[in-house]
C-alpha atoms as a PDB file:
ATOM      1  CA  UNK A   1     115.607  67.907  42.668  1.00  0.00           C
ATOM      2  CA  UNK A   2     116.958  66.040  40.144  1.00  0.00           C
ATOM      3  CA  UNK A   3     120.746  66.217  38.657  1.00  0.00           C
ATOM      4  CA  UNK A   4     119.468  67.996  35.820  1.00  0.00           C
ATOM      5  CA  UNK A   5     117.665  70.934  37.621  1.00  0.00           C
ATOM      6  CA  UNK A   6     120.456  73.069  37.901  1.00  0.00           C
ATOM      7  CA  UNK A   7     122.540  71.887  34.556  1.00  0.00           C
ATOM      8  CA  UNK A   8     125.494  74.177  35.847  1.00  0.00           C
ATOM      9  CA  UNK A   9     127.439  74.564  32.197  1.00  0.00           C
ATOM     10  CA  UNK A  10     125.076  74.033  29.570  1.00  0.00           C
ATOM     11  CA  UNK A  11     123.794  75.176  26.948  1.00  0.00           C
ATOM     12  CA  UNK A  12     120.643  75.072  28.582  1.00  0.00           C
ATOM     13  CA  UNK A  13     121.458  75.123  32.077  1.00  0.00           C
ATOM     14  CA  UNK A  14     121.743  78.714  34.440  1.00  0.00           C
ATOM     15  CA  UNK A  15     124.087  80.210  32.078  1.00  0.00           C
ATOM     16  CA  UNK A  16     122.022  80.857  29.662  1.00  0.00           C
ATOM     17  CA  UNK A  17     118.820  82.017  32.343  1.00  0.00           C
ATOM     18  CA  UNK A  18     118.068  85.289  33.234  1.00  0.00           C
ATOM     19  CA  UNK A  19     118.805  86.621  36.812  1.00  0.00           C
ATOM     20  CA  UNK A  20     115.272  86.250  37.680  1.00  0.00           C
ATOM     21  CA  UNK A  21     115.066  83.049  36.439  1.00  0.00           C
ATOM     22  CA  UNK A  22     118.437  82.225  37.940  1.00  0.00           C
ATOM     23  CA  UNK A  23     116.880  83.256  41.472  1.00  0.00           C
ATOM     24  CA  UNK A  24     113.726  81.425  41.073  1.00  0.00           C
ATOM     25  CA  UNK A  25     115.185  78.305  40.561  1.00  0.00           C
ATOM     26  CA  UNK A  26     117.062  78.377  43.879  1.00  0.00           C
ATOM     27  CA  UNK A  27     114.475  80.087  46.012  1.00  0.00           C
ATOM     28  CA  UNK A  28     113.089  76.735  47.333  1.00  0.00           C
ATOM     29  CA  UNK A  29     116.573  75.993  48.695  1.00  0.00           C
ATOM     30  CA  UNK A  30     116.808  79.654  50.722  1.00  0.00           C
ATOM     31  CA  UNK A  31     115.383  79.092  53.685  1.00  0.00           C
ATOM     32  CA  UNK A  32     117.801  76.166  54.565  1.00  0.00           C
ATOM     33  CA  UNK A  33     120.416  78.153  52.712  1.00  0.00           C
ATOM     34  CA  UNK A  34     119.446  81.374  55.650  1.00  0.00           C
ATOM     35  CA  UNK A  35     119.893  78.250  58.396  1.00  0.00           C
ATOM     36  CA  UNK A  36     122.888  77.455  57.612  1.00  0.00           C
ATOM     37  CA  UNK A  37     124.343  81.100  57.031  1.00  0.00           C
ATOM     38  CA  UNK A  38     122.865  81.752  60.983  1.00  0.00           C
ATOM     39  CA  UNK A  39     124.865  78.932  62.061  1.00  0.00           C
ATOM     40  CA  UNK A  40     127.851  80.755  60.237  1.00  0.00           C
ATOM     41  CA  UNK A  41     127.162  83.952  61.858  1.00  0.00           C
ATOM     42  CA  UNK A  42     126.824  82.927  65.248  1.00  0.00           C
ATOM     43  CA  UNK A  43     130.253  81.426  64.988  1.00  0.00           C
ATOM     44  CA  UNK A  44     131.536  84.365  64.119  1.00  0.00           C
ATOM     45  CA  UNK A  45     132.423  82.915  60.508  1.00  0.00           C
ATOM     46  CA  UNK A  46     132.604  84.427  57.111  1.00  0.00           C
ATOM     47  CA  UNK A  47     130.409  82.599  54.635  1.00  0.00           C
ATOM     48  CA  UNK A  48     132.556  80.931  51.828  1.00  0.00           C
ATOM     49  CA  UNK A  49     130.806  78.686  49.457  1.00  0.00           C
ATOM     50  CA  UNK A  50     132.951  75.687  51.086  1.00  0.00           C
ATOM     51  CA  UNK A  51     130.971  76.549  54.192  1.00  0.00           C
ATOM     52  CA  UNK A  52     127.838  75.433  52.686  1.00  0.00           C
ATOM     53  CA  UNK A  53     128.913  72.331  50.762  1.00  0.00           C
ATOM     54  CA  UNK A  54     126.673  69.124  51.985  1.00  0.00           C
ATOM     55  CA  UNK A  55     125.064  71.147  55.132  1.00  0.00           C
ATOM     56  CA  UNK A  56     121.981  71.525  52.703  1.00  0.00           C
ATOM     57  CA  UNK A  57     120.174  68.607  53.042  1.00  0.00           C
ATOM     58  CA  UNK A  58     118.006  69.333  49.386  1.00  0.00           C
ATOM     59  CA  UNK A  59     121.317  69.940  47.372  1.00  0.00           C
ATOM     60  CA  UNK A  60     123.437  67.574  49.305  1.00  0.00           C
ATOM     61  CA  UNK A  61     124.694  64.785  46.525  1.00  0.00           C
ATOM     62  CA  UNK A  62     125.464  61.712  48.970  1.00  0.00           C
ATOM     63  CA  UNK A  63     121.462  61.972  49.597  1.00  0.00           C
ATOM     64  CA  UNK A  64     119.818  63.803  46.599  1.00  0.00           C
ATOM     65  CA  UNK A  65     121.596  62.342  43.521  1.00  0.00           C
ATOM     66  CA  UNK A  66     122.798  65.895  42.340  1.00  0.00           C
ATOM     67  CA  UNK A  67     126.346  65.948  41.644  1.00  0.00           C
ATOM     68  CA  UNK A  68     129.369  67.927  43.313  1.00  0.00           C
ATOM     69  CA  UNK A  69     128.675  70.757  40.417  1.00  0.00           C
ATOM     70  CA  UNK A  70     125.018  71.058  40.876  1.00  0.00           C
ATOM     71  CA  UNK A  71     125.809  71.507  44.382  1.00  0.00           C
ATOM     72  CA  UNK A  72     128.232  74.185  43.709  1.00  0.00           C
ATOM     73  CA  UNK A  73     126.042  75.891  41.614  1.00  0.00           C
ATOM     74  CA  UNK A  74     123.392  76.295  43.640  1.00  0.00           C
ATOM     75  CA  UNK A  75     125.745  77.365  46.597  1.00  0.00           C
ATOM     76  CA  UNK A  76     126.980  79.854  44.172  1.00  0.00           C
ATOM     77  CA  UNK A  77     123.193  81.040  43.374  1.00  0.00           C
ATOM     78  CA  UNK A  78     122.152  81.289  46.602  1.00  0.00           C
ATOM     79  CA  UNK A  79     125.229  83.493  47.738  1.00  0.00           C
ATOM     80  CA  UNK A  80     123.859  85.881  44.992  1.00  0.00           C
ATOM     81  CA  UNK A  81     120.384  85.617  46.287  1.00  0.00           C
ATOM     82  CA  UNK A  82     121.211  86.726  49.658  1.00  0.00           C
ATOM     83  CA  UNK A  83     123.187  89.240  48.404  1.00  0.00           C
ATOM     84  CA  UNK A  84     120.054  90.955  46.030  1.00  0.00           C
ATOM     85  CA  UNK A  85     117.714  90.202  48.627  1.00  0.00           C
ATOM     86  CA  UNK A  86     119.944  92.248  51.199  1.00  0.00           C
ATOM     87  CA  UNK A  87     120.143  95.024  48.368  1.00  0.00           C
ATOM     88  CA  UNK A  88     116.345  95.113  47.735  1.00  0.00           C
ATOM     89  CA  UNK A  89     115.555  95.717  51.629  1.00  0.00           C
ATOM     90  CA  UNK A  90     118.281  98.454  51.764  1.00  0.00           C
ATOM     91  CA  UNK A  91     116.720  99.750  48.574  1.00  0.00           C
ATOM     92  CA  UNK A  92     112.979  99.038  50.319  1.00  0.00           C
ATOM     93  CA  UNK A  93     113.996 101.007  52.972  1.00  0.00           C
ATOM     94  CA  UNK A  94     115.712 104.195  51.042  1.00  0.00           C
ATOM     95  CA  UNK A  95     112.559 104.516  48.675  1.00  0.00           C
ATOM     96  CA  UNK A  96     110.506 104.491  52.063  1.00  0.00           C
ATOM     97  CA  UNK A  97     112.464 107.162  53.100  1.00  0.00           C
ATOM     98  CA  UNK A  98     111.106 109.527  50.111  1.00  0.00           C
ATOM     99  CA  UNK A  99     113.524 108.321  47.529  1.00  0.00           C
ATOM    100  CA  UNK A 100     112.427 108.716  44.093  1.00  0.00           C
ATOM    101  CA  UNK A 101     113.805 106.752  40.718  1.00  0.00           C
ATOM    102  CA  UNK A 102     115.729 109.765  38.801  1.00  0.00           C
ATOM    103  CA  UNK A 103     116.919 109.687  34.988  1.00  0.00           C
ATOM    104  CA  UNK A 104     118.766 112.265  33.498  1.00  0.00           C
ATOM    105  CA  UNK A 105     115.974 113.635  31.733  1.00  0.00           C
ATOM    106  CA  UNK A 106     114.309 114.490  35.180  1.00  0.00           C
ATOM    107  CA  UNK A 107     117.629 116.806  36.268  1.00  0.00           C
ATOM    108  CA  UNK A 108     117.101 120.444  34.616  1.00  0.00           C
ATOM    109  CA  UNK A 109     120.833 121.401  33.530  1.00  0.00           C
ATOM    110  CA  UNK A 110     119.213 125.206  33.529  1.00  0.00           C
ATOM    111  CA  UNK A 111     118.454 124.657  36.658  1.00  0.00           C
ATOM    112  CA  UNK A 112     121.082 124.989  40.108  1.00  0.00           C
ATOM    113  CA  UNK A 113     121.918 121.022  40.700  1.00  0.00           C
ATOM    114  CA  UNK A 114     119.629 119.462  43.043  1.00  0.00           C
ATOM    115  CA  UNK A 115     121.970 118.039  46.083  1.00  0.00           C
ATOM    116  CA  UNK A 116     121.228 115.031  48.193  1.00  0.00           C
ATOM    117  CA  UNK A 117     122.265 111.078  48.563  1.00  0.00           C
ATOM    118  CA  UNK A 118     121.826 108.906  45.307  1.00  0.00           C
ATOM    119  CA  UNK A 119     121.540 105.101  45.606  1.00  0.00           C
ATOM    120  CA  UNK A 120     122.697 103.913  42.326  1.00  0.00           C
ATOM    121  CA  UNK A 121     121.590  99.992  41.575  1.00  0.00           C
ATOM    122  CA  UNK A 122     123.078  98.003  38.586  1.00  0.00           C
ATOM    123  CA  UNK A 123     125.501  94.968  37.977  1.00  0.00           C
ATOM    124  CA  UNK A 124     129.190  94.736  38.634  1.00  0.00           C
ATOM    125  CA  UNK A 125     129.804  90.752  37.292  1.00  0.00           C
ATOM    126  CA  UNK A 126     128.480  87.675  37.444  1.00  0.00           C
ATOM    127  CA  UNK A 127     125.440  87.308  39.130  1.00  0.00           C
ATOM    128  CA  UNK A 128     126.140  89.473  41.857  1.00  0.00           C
ATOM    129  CA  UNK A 129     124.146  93.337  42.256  1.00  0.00           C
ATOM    130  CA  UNK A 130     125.490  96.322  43.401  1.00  0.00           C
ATOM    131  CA  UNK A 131     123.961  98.603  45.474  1.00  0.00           C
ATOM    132  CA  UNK A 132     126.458 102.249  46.373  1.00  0.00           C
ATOM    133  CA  UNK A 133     124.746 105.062  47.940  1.00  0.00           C
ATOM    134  CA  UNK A 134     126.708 108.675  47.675  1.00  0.00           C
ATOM    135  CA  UNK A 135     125.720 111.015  50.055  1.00  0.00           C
ATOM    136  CA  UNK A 136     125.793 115.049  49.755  1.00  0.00           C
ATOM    137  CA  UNK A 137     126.136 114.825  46.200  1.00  0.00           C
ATOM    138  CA  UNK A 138     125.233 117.714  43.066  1.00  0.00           C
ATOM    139  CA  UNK A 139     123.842 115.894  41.060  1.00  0.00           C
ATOM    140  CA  UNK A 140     124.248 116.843  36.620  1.00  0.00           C
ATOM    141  CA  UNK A 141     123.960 116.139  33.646  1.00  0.00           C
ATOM    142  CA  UNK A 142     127.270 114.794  32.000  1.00  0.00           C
ATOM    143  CA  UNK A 143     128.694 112.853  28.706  1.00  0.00           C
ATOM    144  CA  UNK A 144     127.608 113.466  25.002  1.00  0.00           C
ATOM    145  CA  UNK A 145     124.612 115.046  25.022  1.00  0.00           C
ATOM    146  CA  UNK A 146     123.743 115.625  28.682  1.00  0.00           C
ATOM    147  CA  UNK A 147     122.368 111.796  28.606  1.00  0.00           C
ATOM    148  CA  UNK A 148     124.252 110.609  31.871  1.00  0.00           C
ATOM    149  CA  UNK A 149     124.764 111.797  35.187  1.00  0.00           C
ATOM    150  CA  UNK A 150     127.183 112.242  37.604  1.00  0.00           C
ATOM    151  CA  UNK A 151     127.439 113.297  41.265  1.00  0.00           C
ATOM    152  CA  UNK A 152     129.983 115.927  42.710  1.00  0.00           C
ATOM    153  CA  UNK A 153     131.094 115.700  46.612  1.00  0.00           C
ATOM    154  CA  UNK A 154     130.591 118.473  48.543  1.00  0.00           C
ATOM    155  CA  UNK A 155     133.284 121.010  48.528  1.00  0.00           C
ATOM    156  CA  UNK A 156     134.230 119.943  44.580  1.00  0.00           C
ATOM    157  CA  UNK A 157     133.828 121.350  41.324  1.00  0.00           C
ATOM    158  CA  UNK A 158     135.007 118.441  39.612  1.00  0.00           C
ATOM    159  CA  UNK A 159     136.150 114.589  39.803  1.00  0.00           C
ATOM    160  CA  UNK A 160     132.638 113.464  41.007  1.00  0.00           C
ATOM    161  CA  UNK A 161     131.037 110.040  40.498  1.00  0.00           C
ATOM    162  CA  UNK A 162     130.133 108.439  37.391  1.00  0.00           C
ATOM    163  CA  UNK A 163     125.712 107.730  38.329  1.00  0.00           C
ATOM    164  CA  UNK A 164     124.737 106.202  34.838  1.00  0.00           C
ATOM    165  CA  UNK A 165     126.461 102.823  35.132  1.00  0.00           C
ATOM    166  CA  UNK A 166     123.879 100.929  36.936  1.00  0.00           C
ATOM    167  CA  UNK A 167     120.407 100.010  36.000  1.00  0.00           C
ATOM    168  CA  UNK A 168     118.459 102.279  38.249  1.00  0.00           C
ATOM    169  CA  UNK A 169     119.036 105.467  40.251  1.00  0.00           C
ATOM    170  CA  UNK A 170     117.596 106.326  43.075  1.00  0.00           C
ATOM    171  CA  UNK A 171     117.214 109.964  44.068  1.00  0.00           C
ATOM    172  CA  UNK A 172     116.526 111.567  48.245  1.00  0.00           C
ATOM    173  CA  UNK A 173     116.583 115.101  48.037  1.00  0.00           C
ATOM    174  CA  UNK A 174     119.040 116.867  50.865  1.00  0.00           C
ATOM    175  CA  UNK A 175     116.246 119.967  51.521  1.00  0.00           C
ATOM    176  CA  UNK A 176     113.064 117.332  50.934  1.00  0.00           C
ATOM    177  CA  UNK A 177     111.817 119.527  48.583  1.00  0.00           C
ATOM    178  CA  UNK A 178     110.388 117.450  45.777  1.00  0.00           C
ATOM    179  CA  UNK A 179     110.904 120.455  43.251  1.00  0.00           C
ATOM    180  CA  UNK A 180     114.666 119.702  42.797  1.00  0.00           C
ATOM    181  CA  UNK A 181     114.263 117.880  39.428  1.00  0.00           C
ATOM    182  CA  UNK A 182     113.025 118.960  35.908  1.00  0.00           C
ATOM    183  CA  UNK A 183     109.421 116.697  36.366  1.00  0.00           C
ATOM    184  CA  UNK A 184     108.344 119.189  39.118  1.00  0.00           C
END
């Protein structure tokens, strides 16, 4: 890797990538990244960036040529990688479990609300994902027009959970009956 690879505040450096992209270029560096994170976890240790800095021998400056910030960078990256590739599993393993993607489009509002856990995926900042799962929820339609969705505890009538502000939803029915949306 060269000091340029990871051109941390650029014009054309990982500001400007896309997610993907931003993972990609720091998937190389995981598996020593998931080394040094076991190290942290067997000592019982939260893992801070600081934790990482020069115990990766491909992004350590004194023997790479990278500098301090290309360093960081890629610390920073790889943080976020873990953190979406710990999101995709727990994602892998809720669509496994008969989870289905659900728009608001697929809930009938003529219809009694269809009930069960909702795993809602989007972005809260930066580069890191968000994954929230709300169990025992109604789910319906909400907002101007019916176009979002929200989901209502059990035992409420109101003050539920705003659904449509991630990227995907994610929808396990509580009776396993698939016929609990509009599409059925």
């Amino acid at each position: 890797m060269t000091a340029t690879t990871l051109a941390p505040f650029t014009a054309a450096g990982w500001l400007q990538m896309s997610h993907e992209e931003q993972r990609d270029l720091v998937r190389p560096f995981y598996g020593e990244y998931k080394a040094r994170r076991a190290e942290l976890d067997r000592a019982g240790r939260y893992a801070y960036n600081a934790d990482f800095k020069g115990h990766l021998p491909s992004l350590n400056p004194a023997t790479t040529g990278t500098t301090d910030k290309d360093e960081d960078t890629a610390i920073y990256l790889l943080q976020t990688l873990h953190t979406w590739t710990l999101e995709q599993e727990k994602l892998a393993a809720f669509i496994a479990r008969g989870a289905r993607p659900l728009a608001a489009e697929d809930v009938d509002p003529a219809a009694p609300a269809p009930r069960g856990t909702v795993a809602v995926i989007g972005r809260y900042s930066g580069g890191a994902t968000g994954y929230h799962v709300y169990e025992d929820v109604r789910i319906v339609r909400t907002g101007f027009r019916g176009h979002r969705l929200a989901g209502i505890p059990k035992g409420r009538r109101t003050n539920g959970y705003d659904l449509s502000d991630g990227t995907a939803l994610y929808f396990l029915p509580a009776d396993g009956r698939p016929n609990t949306t509009k599409e059925n």
